[in-house]
Protein backbone atom coordinates (compact mmCIF):
# COMPACT_ATOMS: atom_id res chain seq x y z
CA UNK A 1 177.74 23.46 72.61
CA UNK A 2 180.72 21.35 72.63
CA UNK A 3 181.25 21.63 76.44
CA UNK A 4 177.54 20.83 76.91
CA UNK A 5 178.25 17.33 74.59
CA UNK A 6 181.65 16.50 76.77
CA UNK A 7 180.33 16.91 80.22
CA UNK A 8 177.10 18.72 81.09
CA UNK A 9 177.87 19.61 84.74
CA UNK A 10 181.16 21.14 83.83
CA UNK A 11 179.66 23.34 81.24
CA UNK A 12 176.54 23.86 84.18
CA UNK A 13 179.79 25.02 87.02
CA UNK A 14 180.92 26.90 83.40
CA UNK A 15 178.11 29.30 83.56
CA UNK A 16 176.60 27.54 80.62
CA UNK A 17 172.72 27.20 80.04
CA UNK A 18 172.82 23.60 79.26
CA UNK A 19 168.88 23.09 78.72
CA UNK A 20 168.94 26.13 76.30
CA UNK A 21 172.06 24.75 74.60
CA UNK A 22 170.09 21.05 73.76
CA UNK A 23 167.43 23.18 72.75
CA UNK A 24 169.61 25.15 70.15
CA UNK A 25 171.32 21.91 68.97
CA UNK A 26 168.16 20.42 68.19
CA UNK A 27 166.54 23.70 66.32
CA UNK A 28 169.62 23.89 64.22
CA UNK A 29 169.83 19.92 63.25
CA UNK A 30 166.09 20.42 62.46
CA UNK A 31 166.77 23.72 60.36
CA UNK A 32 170.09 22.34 58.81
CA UNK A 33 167.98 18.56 57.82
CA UNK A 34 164.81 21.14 56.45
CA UNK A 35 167.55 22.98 54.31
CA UNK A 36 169.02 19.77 53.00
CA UNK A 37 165.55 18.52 52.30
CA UNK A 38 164.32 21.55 50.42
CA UNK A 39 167.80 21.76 48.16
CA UNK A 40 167.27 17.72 47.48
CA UNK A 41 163.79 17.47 46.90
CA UNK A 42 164.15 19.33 43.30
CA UNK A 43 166.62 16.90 42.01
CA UNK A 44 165.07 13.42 43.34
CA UNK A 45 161.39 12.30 42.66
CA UNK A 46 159.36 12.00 45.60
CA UNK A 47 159.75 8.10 46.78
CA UNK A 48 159.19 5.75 50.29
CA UNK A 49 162.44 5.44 50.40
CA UNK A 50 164.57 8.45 48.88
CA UNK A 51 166.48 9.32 52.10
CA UNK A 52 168.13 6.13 52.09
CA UNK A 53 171.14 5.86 49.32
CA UNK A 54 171.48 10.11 51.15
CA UNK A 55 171.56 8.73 54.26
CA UNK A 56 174.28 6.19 52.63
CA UNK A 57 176.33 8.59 51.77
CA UNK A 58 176.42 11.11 54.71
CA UNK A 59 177.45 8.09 57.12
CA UNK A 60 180.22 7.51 54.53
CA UNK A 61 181.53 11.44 54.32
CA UNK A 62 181.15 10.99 58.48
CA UNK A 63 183.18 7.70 59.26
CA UNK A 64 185.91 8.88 56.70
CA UNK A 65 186.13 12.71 57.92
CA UNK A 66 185.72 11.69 61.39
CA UNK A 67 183.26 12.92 63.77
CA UNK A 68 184.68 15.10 65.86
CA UNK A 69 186.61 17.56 62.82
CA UNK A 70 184.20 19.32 60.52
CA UNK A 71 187.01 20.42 58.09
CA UNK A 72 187.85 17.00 57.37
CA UNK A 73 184.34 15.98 57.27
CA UNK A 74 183.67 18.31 54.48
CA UNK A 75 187.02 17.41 52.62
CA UNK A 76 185.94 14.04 52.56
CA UNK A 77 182.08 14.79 51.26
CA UNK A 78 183.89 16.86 48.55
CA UNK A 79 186.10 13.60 47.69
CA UNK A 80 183.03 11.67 47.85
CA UNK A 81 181.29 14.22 45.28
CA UNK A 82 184.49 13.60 43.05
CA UNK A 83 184.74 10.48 43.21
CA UNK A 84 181.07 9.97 42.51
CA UNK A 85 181.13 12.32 39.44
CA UNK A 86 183.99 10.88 37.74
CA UNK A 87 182.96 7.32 38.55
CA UNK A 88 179.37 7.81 36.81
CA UNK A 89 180.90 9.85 33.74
């Protein structure tokens, strides 16, 4: 998937599906967003504009893990989460 993303005809010369691989990345955002949606939607009241102060805060957890590193992505969400629990308490 990550070839695919850096340079499609390399990962195509690779032996690669790349159509198949866009396809996968798409299903999986879509599953991962429907996953996130159905653990938030408990918590939060239903409202126009509920995605927004979320949407906030994952754009936050992504600029200060970086894009490209997962591990430090999460660290920083979990910082976030501190950060945010302390500061409201």
């Amino acid at each position: 998937m990550r070839a695919c993303a850096a340079n499609r005809n390399s990962a195509r010369l690779c032996g690669i599906n790349v159509r198949r691989m866009v396809t996968l990345s798409f299903m999986l955002s879509a599953g991962i967003g429907a996953l996130a949606g159905c653990v938030i939607s408990p918590l939060t009241q239903t409202q126009y504009n509920m995605g927004a102060s979320l949407a906030i805060k994952g754009f936050t957890v992504a600029v200060l893990g970086g894009l490209g590193n997962s591990m430090a992505a999460v660290a920083a969400g979990l910082l976030l989460g501190l950060l945010e629990a302390f500061s409201i308490s």
